[in-house]
Each structure stands twice: as C-alpha cells, then as structure tokens.
PDB file of N, CA and C in Angstrom:
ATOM      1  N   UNK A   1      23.548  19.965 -42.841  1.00  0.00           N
ATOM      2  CA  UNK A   1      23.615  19.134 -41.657  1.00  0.00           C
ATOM      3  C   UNK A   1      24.776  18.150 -41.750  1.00  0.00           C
ATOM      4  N   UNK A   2      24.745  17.599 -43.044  1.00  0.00           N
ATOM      5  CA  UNK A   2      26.355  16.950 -42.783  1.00  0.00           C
ATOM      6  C   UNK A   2      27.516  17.226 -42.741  1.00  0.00           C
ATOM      7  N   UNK A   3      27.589  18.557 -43.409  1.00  0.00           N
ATOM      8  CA  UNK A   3      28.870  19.365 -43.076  1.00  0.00           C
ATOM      9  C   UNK A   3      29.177  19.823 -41.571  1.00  0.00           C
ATOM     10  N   UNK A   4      28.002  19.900 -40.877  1.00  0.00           N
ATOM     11  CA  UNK A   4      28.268  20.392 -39.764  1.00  0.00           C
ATOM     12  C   UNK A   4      28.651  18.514 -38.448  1.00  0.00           C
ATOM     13  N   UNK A   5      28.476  17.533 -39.053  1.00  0.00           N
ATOM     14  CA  UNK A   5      28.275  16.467 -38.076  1.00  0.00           C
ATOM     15  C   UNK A   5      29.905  15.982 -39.043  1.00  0.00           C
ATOM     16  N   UNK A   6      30.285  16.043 -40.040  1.00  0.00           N
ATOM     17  CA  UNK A   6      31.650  15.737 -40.241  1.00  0.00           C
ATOM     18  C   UNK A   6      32.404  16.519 -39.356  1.00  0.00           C
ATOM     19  N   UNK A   7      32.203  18.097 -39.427  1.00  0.00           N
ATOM     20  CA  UNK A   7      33.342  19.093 -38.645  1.00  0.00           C
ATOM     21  C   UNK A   7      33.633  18.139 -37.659  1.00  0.00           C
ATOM     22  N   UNK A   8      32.252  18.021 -36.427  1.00  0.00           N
ATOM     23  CA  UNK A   8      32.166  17.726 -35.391  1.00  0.00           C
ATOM     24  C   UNK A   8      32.946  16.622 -35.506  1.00  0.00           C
ATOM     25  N   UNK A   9      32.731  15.891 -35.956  1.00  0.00           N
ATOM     26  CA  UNK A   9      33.358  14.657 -35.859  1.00  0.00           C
ATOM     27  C   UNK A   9      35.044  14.349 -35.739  1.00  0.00           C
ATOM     28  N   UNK A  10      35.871  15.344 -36.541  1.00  0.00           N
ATOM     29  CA  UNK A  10      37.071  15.858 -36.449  1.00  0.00           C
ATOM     30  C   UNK A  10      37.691  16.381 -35.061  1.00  0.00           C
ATOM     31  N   UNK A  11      36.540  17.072 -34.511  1.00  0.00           N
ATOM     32  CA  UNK A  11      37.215  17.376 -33.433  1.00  0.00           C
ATOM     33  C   UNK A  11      37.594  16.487 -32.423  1.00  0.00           C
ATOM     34  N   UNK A  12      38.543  17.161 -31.509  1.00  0.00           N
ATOM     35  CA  UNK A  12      38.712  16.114 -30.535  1.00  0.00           C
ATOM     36  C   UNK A  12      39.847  16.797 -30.086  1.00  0.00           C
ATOM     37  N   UNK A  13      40.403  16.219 -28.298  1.00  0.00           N
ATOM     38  CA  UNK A  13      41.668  16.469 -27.534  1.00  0.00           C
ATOM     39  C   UNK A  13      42.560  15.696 -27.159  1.00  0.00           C
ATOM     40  N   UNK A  14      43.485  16.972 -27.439  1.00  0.00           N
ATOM     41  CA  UNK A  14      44.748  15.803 -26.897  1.00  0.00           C
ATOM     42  C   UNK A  14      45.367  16.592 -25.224  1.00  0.00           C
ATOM     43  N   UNK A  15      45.469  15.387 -24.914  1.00  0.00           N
ATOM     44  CA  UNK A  15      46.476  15.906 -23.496  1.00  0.00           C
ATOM     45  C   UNK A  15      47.840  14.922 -23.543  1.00  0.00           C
ATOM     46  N   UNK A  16      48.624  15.856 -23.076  1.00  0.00           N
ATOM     47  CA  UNK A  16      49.903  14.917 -22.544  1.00  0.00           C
ATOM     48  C   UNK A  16      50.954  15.869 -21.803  1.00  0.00           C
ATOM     49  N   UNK A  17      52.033  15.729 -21.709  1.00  0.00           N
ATOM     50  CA  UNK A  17      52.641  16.468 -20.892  1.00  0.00           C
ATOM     51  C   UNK A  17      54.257  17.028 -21.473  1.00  0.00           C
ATOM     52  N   UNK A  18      54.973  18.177 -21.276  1.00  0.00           N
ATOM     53  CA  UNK A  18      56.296  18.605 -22.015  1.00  0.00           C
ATOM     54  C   UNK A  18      57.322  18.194 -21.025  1.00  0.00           C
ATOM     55  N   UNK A  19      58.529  17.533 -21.144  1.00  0.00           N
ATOM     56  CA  UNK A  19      59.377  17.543 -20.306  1.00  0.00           C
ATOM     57  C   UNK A  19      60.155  17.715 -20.906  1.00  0.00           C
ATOM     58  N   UNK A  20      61.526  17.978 -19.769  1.00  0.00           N
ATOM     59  CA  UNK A  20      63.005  17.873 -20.626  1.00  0.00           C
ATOM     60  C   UNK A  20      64.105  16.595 -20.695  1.00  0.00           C
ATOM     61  N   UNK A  21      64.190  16.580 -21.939  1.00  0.00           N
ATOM     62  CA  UNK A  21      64.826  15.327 -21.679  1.00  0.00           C
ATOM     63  C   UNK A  21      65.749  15.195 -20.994  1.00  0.00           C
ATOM     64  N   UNK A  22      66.833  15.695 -20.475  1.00  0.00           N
ATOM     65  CA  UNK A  22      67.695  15.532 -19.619  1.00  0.00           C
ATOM     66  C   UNK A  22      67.151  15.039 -18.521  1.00  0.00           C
ATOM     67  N   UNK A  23      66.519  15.807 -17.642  1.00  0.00           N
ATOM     68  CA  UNK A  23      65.795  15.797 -16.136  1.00  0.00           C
ATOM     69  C   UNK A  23      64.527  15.084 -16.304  1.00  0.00           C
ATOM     70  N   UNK A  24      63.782  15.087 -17.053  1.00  0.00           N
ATOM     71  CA  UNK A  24      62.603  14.486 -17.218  1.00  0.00           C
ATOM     72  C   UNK A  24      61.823  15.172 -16.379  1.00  0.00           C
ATOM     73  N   UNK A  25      61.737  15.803 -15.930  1.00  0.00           N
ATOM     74  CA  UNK A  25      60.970  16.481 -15.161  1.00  0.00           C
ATOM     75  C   UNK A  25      59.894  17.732 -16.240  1.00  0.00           C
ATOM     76  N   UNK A  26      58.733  18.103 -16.109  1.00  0.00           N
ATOM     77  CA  UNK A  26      57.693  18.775 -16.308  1.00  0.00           C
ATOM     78  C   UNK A  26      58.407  20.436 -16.540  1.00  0.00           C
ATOM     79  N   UNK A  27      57.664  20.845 -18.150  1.00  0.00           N
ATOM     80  CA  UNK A  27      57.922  22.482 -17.996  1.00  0.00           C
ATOM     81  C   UNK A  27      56.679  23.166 -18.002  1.00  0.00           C
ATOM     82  N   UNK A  28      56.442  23.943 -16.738  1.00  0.00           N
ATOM     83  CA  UNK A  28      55.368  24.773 -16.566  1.00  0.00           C
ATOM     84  C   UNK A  28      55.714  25.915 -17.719  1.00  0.00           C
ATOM     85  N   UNK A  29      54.411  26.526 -18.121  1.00  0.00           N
ATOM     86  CA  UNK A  29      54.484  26.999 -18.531  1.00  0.00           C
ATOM     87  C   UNK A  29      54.938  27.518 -20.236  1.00  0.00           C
ATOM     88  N   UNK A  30      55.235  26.117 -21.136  1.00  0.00           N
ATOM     89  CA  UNK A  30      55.312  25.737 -22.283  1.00  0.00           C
ATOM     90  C   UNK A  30      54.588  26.613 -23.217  1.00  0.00           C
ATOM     91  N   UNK A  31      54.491  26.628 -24.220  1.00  0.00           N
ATOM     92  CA  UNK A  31      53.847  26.689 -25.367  1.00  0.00           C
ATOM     93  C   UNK A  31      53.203  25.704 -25.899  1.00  0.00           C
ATOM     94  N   UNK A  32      52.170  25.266 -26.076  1.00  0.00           N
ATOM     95  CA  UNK A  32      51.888  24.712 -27.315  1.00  0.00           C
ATOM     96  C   UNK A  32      50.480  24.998 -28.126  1.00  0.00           C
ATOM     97  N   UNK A  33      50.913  24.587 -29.174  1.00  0.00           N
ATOM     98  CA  UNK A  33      50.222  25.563 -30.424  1.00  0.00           C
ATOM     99  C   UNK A  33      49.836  24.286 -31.490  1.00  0.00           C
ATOM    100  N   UNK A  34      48.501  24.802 -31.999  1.00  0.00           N
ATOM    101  CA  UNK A  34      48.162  23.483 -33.221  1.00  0.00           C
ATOM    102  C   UNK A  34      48.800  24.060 -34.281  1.00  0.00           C
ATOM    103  N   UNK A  35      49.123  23.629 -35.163  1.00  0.00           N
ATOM    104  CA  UNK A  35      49.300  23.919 -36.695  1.00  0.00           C
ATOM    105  C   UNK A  35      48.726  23.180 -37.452  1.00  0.00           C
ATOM    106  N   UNK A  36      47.887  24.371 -38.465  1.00  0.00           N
ATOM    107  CA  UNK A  36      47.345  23.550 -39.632  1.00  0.00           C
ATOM    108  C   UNK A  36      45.936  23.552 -39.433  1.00  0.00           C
ATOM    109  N   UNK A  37      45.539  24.425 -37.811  1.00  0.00           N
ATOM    110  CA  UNK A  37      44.711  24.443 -37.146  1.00  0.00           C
ATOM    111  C   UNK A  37      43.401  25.626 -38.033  1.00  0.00           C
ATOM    112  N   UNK A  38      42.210  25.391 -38.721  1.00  0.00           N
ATOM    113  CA  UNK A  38      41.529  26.813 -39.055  1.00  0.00           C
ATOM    114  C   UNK A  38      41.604  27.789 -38.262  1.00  0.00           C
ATOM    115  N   UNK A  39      41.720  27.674 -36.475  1.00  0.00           N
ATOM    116  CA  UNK A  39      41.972  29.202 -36.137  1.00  0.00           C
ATOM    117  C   UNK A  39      43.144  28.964 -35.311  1.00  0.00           C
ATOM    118  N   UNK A  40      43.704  30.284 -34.826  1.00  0.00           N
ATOM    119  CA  UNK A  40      44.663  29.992 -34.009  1.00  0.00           C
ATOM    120  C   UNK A  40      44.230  29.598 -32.614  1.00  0.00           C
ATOM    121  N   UNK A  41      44.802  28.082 -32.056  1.00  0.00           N
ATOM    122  CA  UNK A  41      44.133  27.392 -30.989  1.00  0.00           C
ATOM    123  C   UNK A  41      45.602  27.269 -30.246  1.00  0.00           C
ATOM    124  N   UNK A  42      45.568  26.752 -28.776  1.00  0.00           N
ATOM    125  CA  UNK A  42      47.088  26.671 -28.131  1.00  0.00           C
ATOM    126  C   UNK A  42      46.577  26.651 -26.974  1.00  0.00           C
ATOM    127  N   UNK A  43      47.823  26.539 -26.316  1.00  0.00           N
ATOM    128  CA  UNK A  43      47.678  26.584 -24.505  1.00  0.00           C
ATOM    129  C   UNK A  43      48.811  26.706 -24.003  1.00  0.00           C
ATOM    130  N   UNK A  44      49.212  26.776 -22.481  1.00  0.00           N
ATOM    131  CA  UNK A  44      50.214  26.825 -22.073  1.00  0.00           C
ATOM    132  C   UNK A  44      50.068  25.618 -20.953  1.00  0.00           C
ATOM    133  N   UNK A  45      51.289  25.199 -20.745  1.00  0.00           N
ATOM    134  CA  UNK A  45      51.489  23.711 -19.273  1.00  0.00           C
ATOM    135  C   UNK A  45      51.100  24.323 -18.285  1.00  0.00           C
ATOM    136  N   UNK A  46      50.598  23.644 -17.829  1.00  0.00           N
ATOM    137  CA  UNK A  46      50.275  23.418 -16.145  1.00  0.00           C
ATOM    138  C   UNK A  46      51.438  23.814 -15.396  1.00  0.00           C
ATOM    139  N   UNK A  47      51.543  23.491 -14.265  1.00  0.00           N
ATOM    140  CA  UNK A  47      52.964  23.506 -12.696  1.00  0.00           C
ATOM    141  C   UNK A  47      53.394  22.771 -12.842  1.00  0.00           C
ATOM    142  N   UNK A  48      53.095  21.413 -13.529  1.00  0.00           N
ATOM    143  CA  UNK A  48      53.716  19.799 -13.517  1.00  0.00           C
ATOM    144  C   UNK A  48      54.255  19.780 -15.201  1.00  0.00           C
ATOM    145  N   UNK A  49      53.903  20.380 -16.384  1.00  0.00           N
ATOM    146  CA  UNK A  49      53.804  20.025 -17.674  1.00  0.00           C
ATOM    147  C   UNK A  49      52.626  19.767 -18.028  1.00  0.00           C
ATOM    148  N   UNK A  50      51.883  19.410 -17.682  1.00  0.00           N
ATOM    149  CA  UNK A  50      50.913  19.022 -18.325  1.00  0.00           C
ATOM    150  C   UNK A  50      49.701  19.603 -18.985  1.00  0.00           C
ATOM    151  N   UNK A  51      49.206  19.726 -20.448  1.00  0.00           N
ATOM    152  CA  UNK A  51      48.542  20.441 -21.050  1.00  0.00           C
ATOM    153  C   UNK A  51      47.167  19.321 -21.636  1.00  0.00           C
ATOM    154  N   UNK A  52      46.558  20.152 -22.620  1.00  0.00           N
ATOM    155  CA  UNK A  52      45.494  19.686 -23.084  1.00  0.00           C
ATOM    156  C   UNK A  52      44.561  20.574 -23.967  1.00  0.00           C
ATOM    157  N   UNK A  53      44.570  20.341 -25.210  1.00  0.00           N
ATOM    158  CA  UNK A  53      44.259  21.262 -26.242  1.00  0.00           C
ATOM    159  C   UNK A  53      43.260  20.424 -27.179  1.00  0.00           C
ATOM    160  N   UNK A  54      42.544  21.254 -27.739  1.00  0.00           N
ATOM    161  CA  UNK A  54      41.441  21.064 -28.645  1.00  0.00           C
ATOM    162  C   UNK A  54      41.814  21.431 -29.412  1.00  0.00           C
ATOM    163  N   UNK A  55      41.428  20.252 -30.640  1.00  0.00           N
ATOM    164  CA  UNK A  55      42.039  20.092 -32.183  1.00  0.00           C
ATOM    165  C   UNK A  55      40.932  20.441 -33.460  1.00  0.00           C
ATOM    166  N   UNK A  56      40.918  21.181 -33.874  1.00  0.00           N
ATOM    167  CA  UNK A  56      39.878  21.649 -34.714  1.00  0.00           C
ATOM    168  C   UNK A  56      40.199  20.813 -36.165  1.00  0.00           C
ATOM    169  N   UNK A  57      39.396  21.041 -37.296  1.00  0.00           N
ATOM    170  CA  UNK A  57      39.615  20.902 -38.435  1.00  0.00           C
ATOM    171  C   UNK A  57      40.639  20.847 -39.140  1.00  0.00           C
ATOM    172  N   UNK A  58      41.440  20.171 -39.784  1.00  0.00           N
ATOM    173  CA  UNK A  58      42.778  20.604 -40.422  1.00  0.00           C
ATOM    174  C   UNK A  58      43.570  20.491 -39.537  1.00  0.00           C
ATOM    175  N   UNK A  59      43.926  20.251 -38.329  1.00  0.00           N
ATOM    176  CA  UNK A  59      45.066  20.355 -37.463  1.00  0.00           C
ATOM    177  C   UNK A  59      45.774  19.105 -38.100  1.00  0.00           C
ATOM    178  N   UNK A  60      47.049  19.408 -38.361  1.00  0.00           N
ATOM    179  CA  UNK A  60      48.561  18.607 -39.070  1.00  0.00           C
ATOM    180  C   UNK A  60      49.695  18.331 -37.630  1.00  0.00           C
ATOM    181  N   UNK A  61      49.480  19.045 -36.757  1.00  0.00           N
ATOM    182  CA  UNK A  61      50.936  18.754 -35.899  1.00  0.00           C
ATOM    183  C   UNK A  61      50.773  20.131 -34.578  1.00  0.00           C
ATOM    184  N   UNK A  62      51.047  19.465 -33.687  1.00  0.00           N
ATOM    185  CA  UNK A  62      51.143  20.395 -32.628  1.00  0.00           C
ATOM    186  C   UNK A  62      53.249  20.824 -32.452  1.00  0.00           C
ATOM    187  N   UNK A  63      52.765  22.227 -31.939  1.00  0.00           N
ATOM    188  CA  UNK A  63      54.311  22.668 -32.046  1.00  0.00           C
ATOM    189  C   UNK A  63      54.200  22.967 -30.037  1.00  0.00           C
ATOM    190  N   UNK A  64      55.666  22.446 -29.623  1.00  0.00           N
ATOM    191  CA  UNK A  64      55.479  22.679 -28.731  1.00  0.00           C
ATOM    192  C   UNK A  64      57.375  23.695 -28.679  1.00  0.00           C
ATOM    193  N   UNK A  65      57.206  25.194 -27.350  1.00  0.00           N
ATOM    194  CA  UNK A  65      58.312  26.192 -27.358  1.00  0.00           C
ATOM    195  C   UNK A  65      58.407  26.538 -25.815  1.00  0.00           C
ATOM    196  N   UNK A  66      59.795  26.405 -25.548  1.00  0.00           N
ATOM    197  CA  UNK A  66      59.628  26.841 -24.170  1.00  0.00           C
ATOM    198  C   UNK A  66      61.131  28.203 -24.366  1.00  0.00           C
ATOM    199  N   UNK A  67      60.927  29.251 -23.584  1.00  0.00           N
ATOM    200  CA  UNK A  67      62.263  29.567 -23.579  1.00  0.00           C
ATOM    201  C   UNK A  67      63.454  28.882 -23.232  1.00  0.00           C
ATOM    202  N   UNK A  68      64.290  29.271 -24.082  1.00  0.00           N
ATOM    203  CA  UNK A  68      65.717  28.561 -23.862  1.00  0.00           C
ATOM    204  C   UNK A  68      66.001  26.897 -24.583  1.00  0.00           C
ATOM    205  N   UNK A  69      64.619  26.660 -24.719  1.00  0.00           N
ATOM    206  CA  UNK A  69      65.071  25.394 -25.534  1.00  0.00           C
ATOM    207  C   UNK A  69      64.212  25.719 -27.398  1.00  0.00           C
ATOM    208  N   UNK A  70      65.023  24.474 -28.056  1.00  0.00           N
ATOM    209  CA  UNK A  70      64.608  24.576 -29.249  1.00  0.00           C
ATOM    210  C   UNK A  70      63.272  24.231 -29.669  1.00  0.00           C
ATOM    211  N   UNK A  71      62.506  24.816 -30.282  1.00  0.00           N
ATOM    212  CA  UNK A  71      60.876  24.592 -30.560  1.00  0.00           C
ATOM    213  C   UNK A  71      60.630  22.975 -31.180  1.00  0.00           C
ATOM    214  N   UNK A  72      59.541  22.204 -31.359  1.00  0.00           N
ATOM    215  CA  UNK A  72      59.692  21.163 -31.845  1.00  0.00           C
ATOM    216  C   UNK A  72      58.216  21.151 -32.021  1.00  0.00           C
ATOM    217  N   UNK A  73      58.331  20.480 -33.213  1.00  0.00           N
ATOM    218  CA  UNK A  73      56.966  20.256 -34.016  1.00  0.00           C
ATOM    219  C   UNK A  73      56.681  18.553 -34.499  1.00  0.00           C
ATOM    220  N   UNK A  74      55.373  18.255 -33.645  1.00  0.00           N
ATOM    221  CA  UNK A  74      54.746  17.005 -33.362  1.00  0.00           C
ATOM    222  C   UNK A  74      54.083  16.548 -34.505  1.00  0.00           C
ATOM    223  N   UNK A  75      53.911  15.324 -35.164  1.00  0.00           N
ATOM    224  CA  UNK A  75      52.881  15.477 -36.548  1.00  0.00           C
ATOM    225  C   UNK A  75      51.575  14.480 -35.306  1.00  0.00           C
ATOM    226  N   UNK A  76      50.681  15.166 -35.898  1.00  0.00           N
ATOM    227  CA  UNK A  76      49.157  14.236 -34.805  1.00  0.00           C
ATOM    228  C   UNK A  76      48.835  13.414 -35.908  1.00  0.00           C
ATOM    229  N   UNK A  77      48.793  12.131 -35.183  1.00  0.00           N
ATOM    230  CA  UNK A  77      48.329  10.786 -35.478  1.00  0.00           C
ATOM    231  C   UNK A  77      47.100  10.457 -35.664  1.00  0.00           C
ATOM    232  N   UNK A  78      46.401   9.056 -36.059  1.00  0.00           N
ATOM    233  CA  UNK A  78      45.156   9.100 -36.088  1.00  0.00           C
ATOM    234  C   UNK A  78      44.608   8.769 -34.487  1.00  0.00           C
TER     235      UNK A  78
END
C-alpha cells in the first residue's frame, strides 16, 4: 500500500504551450515526449500550441520536436 500511494503521489501534469521564438506564435502539432518516463508517454499541440501531458514516475525532462526546427530538451522542476 505504500508503494502504491508514493507512485501516486509522483504523478502529476504539466501543460504549457510550444512557440517559435521568432514569431511567437503557437506550433500545432509539436511533439512532445517525457524522458526518463517508465513508459513511453507524449502528446502532440493543439491548433494554438498548446499541450498537456502526464508525468509518470522517473520523468527527468520533457523533449519537445517539431519539423524543421531543432529538438529541445526541458529538465522538469519541482
């Protein structure tokens, strides 16, 4: 029982949104991906950028990839 109310406890979501820095404007359709994650977890942006992903156990850093630009990898905070 406490192994299972620590897991829980770990979990949790993040939302926020991908833009480009130039334009600042929102990329539909993004990548992003946990790393570090026990299973493979991810999502893709919204029409505006905006996403929202569930962070399992072990998650170290979300990676976010869009075509044409360079991939970039986030470290998650407390």
């Amino acid at each position: 029982m406490l192994l299972f109310q620590t897991a829980y406890a770990q979990d949790r979501t993040i939302t926020g949104k991908v833009i480009d820095d130039l334009s600042g404007s929102g990329l539909p359709g993004a990548t992003v991906t946990v790393k570090g994650s026990s299973s493979l977890t991810g999502t893709t942006t919204g029409a505006d950028g905006t996403y929202s992903v569930r962070l399992g156990p072990g998650a170290t850093a979300l990676v976010f990839s869009f075509i044409g630009y360079q991939n970039k990898e986030v470290a998650i905070g407390n």
